[in-house]
Protein backbone atom coordinates (compact mmCIF):
# COMPACT_ATOMS: atom_id res chain seq x y z
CA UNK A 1 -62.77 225.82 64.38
CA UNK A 2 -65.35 224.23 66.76
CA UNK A 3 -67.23 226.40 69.26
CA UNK A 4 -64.73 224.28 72.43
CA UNK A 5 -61.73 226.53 70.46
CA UNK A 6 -63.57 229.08 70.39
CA UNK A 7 -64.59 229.59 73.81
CA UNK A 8 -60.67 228.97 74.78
CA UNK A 9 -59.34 231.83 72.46
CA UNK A 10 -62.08 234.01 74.05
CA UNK A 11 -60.95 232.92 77.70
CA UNK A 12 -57.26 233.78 76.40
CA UNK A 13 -58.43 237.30 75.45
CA UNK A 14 -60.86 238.26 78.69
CA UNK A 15 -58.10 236.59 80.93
CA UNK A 16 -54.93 238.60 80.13
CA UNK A 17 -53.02 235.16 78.82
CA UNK A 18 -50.46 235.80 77.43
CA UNK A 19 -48.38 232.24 76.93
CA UNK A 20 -49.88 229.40 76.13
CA UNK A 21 -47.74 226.23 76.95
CA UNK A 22 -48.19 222.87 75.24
CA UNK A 23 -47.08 219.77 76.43
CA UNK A 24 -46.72 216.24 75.83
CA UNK A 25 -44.82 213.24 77.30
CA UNK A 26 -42.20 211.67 76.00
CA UNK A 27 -42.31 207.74 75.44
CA UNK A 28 -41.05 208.03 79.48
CA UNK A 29 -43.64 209.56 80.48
CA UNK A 30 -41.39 212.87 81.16
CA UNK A 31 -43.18 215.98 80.34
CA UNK A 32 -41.97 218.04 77.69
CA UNK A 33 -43.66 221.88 76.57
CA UNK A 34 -43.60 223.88 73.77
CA UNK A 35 -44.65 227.45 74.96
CA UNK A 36 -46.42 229.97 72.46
CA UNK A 37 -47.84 233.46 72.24
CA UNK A 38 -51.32 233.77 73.09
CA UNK A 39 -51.63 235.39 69.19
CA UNK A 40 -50.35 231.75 67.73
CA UNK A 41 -53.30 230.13 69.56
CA UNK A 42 -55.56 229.69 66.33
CA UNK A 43 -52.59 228.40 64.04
CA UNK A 44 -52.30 225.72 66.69
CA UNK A 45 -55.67 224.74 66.54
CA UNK A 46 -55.73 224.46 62.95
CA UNK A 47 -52.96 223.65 61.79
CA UNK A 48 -50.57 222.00 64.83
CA UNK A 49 -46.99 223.52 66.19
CA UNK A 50 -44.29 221.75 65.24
CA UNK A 51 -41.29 220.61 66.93
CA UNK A 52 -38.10 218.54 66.42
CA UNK A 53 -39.13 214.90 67.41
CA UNK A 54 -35.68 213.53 66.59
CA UNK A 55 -34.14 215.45 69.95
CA UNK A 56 -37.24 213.77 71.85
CA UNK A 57 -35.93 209.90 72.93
CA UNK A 58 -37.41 207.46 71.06
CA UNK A 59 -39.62 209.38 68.91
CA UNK A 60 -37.68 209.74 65.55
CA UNK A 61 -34.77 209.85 63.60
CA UNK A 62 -32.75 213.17 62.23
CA UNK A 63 -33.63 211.93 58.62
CA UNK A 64 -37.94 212.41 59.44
CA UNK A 65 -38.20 214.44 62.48
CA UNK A 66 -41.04 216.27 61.96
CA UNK A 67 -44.02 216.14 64.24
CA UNK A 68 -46.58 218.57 65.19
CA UNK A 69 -48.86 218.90 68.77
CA UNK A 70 -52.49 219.94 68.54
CA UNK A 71 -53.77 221.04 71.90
CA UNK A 72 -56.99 219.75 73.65
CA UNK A 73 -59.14 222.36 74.67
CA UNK A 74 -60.64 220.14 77.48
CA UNK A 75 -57.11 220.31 79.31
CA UNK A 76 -56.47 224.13 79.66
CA UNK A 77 -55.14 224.92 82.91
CA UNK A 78 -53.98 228.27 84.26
CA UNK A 79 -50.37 227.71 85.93
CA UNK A 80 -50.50 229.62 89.26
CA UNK A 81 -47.47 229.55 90.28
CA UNK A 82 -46.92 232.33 87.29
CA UNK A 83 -47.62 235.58 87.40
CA UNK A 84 -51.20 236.84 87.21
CA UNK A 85 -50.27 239.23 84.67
CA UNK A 86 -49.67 237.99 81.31
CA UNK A 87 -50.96 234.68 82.55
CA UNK A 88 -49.45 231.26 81.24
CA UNK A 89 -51.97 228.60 80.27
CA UNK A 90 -50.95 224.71 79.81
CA UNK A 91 -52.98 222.70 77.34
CA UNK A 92 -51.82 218.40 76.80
CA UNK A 93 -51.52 217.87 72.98
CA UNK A 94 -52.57 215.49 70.73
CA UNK A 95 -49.10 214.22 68.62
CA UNK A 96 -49.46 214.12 64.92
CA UNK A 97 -47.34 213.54 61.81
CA UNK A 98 -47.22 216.20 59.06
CA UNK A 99 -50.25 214.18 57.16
CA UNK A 100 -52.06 214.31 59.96
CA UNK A 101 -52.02 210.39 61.13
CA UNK A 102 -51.30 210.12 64.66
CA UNK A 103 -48.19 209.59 66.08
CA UNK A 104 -47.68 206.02 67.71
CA UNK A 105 -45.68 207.11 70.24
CA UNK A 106 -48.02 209.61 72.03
CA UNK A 107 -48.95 208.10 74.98
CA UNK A 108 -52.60 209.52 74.93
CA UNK A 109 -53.32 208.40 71.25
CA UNK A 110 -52.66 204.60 73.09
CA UNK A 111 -54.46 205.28 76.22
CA UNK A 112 -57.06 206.31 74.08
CA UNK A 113 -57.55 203.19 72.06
CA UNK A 114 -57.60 200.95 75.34
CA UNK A 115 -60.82 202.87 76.52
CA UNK A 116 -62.28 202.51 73.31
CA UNK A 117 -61.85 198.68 73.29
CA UNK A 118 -63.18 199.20 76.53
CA UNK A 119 -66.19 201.18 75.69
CA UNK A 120 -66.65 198.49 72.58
CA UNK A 121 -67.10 195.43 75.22
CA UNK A 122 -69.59 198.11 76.96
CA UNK A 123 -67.34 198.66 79.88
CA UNK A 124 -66.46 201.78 81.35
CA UNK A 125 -63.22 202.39 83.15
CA UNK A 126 -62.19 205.10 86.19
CA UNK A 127 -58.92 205.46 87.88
CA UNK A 128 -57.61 206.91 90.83
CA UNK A 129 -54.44 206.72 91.57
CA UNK A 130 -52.55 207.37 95.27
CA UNK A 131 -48.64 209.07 94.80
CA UNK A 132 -46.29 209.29 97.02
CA UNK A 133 -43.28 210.96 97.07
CA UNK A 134 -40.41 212.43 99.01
CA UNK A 135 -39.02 216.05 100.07
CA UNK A 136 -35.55 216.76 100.72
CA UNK A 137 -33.23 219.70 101.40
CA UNK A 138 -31.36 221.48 99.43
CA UNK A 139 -27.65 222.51 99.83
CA UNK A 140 -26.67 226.06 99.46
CA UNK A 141 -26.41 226.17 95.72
CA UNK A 142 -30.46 224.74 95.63
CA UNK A 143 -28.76 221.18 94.43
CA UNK A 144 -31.00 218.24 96.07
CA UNK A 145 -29.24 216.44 98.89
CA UNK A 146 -30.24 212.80 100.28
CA UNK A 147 -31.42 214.84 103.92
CA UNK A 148 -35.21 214.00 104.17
CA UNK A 149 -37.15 217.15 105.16
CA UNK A 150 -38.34 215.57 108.50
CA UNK A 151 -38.18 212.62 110.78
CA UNK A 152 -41.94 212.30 110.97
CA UNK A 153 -43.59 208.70 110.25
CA UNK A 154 -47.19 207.50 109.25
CA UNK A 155 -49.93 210.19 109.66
CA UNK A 156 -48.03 211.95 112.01
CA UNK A 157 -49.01 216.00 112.60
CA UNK A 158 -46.98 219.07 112.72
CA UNK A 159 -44.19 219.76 114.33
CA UNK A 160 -42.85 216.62 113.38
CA UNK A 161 -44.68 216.76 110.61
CA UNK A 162 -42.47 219.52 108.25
CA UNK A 163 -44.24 219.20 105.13
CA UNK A 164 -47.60 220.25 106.16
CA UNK A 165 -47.68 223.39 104.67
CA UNK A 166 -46.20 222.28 101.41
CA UNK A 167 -48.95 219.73 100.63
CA UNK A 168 -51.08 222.25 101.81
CA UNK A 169 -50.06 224.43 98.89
CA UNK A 170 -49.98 221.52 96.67
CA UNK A 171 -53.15 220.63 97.10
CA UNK A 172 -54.53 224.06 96.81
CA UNK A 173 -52.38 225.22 93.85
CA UNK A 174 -54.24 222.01 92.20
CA UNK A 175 -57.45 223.15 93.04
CA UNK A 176 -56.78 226.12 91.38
CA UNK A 177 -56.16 223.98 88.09
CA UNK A 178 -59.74 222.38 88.79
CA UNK A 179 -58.14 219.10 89.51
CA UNK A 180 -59.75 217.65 93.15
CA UNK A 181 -57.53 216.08 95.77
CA UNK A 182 -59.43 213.88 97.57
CA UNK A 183 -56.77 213.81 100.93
CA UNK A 184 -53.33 214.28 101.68
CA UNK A 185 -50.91 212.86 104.63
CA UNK A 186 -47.47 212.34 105.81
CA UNK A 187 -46.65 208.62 104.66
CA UNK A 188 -43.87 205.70 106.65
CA UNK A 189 -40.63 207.61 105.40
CA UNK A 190 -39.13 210.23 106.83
CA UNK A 191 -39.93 213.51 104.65
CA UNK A 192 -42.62 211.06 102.65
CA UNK A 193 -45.81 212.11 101.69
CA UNK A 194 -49.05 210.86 99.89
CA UNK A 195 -51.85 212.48 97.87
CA UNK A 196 -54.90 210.19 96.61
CA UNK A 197 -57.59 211.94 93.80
CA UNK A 198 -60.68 210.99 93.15
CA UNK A 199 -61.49 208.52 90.99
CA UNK A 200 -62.18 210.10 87.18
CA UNK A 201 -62.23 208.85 83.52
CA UNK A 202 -59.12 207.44 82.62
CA UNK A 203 -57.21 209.59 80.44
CA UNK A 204 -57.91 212.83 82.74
CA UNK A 205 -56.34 210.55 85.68
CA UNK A 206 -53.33 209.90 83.67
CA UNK A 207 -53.42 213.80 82.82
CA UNK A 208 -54.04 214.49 85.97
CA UNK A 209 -51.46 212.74 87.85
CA UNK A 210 -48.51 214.24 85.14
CA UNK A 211 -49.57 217.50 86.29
CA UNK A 212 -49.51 216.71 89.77
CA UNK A 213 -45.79 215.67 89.57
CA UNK A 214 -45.10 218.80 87.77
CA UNK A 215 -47.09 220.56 90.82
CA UNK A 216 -45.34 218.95 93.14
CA UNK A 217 -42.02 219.80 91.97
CA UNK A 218 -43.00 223.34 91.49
CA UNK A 219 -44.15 223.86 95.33
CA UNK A 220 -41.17 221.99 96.63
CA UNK A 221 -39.08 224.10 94.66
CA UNK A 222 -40.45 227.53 95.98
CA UNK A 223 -40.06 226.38 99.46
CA UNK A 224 -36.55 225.26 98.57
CA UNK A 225 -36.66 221.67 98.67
CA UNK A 226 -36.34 219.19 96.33
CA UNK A 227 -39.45 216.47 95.93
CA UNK A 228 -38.49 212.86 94.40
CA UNK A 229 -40.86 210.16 92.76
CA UNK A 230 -37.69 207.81 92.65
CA UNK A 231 -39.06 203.96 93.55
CA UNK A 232 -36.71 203.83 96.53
CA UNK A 233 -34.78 206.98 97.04
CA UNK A 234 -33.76 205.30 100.95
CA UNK A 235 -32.25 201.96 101.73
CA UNK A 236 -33.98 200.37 104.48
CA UNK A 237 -37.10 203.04 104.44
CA UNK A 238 -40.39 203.17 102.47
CA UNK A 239 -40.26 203.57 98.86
CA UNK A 240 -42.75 205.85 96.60
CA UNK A 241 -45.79 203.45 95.21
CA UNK A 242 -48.42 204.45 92.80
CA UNK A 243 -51.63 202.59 93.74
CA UNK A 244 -53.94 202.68 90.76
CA UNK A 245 -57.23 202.16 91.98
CA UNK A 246 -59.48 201.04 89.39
CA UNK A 247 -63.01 200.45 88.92
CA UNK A 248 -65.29 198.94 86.22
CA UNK A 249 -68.95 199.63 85.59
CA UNK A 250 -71.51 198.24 82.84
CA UNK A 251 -74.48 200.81 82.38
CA UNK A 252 -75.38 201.86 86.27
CA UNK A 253 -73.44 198.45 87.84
CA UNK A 254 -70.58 198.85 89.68
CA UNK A 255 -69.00 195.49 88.53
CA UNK A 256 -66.41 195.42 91.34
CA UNK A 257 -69.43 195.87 93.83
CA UNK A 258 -69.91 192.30 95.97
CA UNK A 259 -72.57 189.67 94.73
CA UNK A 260 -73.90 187.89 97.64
CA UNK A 261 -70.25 188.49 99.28
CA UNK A 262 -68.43 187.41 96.63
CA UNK A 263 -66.38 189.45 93.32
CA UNK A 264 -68.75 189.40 90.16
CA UNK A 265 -67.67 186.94 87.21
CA UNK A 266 -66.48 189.97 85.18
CA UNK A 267 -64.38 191.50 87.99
CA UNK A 268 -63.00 188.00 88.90
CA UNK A 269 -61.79 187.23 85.25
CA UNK A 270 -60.80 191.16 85.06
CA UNK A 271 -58.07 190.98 87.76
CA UNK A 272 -57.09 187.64 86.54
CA UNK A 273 -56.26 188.84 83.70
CA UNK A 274 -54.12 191.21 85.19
CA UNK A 275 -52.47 188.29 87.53
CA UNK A 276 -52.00 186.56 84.30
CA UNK A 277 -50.28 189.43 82.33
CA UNK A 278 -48.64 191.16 85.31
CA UNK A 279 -44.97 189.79 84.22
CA UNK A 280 -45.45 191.04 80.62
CA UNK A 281 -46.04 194.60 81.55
CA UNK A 282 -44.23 195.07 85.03
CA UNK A 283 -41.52 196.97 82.88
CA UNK A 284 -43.97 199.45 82.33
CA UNK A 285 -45.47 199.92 85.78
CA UNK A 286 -41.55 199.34 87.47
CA UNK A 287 -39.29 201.11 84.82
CA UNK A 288 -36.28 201.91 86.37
CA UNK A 289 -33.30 199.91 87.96
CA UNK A 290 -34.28 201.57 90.96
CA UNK A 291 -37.79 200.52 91.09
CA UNK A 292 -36.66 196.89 91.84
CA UNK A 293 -35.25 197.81 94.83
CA UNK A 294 -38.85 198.24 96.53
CA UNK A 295 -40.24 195.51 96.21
CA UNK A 296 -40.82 192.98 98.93
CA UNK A 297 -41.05 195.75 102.19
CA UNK A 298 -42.92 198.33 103.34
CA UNK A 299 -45.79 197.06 101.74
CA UNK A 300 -44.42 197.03 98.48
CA UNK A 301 -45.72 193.50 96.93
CA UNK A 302 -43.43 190.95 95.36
CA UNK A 303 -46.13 187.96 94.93
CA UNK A 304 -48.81 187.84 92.26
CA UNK A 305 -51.51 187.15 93.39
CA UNK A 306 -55.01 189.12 95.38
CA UNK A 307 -56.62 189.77 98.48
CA UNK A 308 -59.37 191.56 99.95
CA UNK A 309 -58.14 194.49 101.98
CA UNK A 310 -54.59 192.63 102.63
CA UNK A 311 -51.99 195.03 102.01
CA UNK A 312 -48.82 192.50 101.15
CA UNK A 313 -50.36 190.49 97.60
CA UNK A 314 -50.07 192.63 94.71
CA UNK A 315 -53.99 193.24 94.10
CA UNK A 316 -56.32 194.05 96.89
CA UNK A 317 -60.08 194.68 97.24
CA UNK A 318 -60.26 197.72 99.35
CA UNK A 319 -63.44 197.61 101.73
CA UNK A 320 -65.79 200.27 100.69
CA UNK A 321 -69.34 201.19 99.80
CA UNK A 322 -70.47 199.30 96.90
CA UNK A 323 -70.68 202.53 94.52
CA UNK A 324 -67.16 203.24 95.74
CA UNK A 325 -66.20 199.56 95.01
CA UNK A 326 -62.09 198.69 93.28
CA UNK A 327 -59.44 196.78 92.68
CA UNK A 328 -56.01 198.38 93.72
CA UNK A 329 -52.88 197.43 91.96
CA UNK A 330 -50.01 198.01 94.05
CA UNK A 331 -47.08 197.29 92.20
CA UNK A 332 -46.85 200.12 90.02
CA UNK A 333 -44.48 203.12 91.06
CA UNK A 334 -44.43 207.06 90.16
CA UNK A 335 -41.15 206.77 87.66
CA UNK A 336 -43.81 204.87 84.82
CA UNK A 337 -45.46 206.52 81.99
CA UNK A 338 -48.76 206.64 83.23
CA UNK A 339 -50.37 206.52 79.81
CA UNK A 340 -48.76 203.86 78.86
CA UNK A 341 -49.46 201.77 81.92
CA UNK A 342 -52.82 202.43 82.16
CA UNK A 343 -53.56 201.40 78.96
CA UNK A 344 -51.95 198.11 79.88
CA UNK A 345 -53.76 197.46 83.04
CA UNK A 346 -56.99 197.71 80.86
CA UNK A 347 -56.01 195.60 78.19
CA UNK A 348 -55.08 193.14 80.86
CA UNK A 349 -58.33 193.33 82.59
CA UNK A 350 -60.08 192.90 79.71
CA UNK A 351 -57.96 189.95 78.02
CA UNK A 352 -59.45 188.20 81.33
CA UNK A 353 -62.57 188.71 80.39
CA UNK A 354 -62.94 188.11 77.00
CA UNK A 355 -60.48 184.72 77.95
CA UNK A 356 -63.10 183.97 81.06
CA UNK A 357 -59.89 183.73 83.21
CA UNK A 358 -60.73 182.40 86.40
CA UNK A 359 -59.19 184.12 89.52
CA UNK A 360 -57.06 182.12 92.12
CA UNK A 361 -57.98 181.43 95.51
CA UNK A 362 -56.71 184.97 97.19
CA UNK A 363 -53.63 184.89 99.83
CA UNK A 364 -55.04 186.05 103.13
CA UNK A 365 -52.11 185.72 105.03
CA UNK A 366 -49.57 188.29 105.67
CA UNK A 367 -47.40 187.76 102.72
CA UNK A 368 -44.03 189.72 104.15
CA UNK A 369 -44.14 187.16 107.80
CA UNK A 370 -45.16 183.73 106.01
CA UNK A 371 -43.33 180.63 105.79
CA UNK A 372 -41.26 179.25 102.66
CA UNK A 373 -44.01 176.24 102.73
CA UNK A 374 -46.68 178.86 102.07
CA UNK A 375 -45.49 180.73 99.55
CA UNK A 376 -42.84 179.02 97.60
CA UNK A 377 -45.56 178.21 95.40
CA UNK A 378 -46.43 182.14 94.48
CA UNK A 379 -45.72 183.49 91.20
CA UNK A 380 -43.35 186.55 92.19
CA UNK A 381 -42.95 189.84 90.05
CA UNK A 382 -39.29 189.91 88.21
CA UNK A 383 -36.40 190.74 90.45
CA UNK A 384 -34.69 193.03 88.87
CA UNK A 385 -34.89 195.54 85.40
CA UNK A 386 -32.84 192.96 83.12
CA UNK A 387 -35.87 189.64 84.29
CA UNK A 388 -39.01 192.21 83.66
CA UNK A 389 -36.84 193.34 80.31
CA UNK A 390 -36.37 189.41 79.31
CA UNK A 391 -40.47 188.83 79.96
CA UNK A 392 -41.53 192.10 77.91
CA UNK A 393 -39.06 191.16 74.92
CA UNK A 394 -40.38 187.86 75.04
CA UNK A 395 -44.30 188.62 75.09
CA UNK A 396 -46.54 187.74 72.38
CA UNK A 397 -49.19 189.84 74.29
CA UNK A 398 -47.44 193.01 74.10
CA UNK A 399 -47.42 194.09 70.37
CA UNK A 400 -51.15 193.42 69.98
CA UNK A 401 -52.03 196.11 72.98
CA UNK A 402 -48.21 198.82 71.74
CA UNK A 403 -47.70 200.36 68.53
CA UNK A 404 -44.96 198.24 67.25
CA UNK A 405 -42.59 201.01 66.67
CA UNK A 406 -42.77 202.20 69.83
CA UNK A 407 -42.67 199.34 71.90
CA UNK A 408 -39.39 198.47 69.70
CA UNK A 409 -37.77 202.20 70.92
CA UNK A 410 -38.92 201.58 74.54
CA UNK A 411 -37.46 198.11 74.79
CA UNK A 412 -34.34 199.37 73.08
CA UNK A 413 -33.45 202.63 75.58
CA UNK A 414 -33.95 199.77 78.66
CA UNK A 415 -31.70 197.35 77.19
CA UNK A 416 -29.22 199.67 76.74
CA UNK A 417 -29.22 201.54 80.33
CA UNK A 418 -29.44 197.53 81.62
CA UNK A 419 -26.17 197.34 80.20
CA UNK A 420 -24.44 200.71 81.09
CA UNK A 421 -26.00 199.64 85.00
CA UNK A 422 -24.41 196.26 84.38
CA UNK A 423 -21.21 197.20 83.06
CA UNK A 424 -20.42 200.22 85.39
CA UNK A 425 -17.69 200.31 88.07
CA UNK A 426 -20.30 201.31 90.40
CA UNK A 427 -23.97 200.57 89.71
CA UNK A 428 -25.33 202.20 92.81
CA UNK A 429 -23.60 205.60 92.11
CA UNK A 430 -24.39 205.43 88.53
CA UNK A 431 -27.88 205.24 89.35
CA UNK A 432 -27.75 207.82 91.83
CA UNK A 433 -26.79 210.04 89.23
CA UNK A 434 -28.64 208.97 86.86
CA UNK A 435 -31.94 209.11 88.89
CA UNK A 436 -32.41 211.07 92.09
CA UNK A 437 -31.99 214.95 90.20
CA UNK A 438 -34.33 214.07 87.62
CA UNK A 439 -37.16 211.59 89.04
């Protein structure tokens, strides 16, 4: 046992913890938890806890269902919206097979080998990403209802603003897990809200950002409402984005940083890359039928291509200090596995580079108000769930960056809810049910 253990099962003891939850995500990016005495701690450690990986979607069959979690040590978090005697803990795990290989399905065993291909070129990646999200009542029963929790708009304040005091809590009940919001705001929607972290390393962002949905859902439960990360939970009002904000540095260089006003050769072929790849992987950024429904309004982008600091093209160059220097994908929403799709967006990046992509001339216009004549020519973003399902079953790009086996179980499930959608006697309230009670 290494002395990181060690100091955790001696934090266990002197801080009257009693459970000790671990979770995972599911090839969804849905988080699932195992929870344990504080006494079982050490057999964890050593030897993993297993769990039935057959009733998990997509992980395996009946016949070899077998897998065991190992916790990271680096991830404990106190969960305080538990009581303060006989304290639960949360640790993310590390997915394993009885030998010991790793699982190919865990999301953090792939993120993991994108930042290492990353570290190999001598790059290092950060992430932060900006989530938004929605709060509605409840009905009587505590069932969610489609009755936003306000009428406020963009950065309005209290008393139109209803929510104030639940991101306050949310913010501060993250704190409390030593994860750092960086602000917080009512967003467009009516009962929409936002909260951007700061940038970190990239597997503690996607970490991160799983417990803040889990957060999220917690505080808007105690207050009795019910918070949704669907893609578009409204017709006709904003939907919920995930900005990933991502910067690249080489040694002390920011690489995104200008260079005599202009994007460095690395950064260039980096987000060309992504511009090139962007079809390939949408399905994993946008996986839902709902998420299709966003694009196009209310900032959400539809054409592929870049900007600096224009909000309508799918990649912008937000203006900022050099140190603070990014590229901001704004496609992606807060339904996708966020391992998985961070791992994409850096193989992406990097594709560019090692390809020397070169980047296209950027769109500065506003893309939602501009004629057919200047922008028939754009590449757009598939349509709908069945186009981005076509381009991702048809990539040559995808197996080399996805386990094989679980790229073949993810592609499988989407087919196959393409086709309930498509077959259904009425798509939009079989994806109401479907979605809103669980996203």
């Amino acid at each position: 046992m290494d002395s990181t253990q060690q100091e955790i099962l001696q934090f266990v003891t002197e801080n009257d913890v009693k459970f000790i939850r671990l979770a995972f995500c599911d090839l969804f990016g849905r988080l699932k938890n195992i929870s344990i005495m504080a006494e079982e701690l050490p057999r964890a450690f050593a030897d993993g806890i297993s769990f039935d990986a057959s009733a998990v979607r997509g992980f395996l069959q009946v016949e070899e269902s077998d897998l065991f979690l190992f916790p990271d040590p680096s991830t404990l978090s106190i969960l305080p919206w538990r009581p303060q005697q006989g304290r639960v803990v949360r640790m993310f795990c590390d997915i394993r097979h009885p030998d010991g290989h790793p699982f190919p399905g865990d999301g953090r065993a792939i993120l993991r080998q994108a930042m290492q291909r990353c570290q190999a070129l001598g790059f290092r990646c950060q992430i932060g990403p900006e989530c938004e999200f929605y709060l509605f009542e409840t009905d009587s029963q505590g069932y969610p209802t489609q009755h936003p929790h306000d009428n406020a708009g963009y950065l309005d304040v209290a008393p139109m603003d209803k929510g104030e005091n639940v991101r306050r809590e949310i913010c501060l009940t993250l704190e409390q897990m030593g994860i750092r919001p960086e602000s917080s705001h009512h967003e467009q929607g009516p009962g929409q809200h936002e909260v951007d972290f700061r940038y970190s390393d990239v597997l503690l962002a996607a970490d991160q950002l799983i417990t803040f949905k889990s957060v999220v859902r917690n505080v808007a439960a105690r207050n009795g409402l019910h918070a949704s990360f669907l893609p578009k939970p409204l017709q006709n009002q904003s939907g919920n984005g995930l900005h990933i904000n991502l910067s690249l540095s080489q040694g002390a260089d920011n690489l995104f940083a200008p260079v005599d006003g202009a994007l460095s050769p690395v950064a260039s072929s980096f987000i060309a890359g992504v511009l090139a790849k962007m079809p390939e992987m949408t399905l994993f950024f946008n996986p839902l039928l709902n998420s299709y429904r966003r694009f196009g309004a209310f900032e959400a982008p539809r054409y592929i291509t870049w900007s600096p600091q224009n909000r309508s093209p799918l990649i912008r160059i937000p203006a900022a200090q050099p140190h603070h220097a990014r590229m901001e994908l704004r496609s992606a929403d807060p339904a996708c596995n966020p391992y998985w799709a961070f791992a994409l967006l850096i193989h992406a990046g990097l594709y560019g580079v090692e390809h020397a992509l070169t980047l296209p001339a950027p769109s500065n216009l506003n893309l939602y108000q501009a004629s057919s004549a200047q922008i028939d020519a754009l590449p757009t973003l598939p349509g709908t769930l069945e186009q981005a399902l076509i381009q991702a079953e048809q990539s040559t790009w995808l197996p080399t960056c996805l386990p094989a086996v679980a790229l073949e179980h993810f592609l499988s499930y989407k087919r196959e809810e393409w086709q309930r959608f498509s077959s259904h006697e009425q798509p939009e309230a079989y994806e109401y049910e479907r979605y809103f009670p669980f996203i």
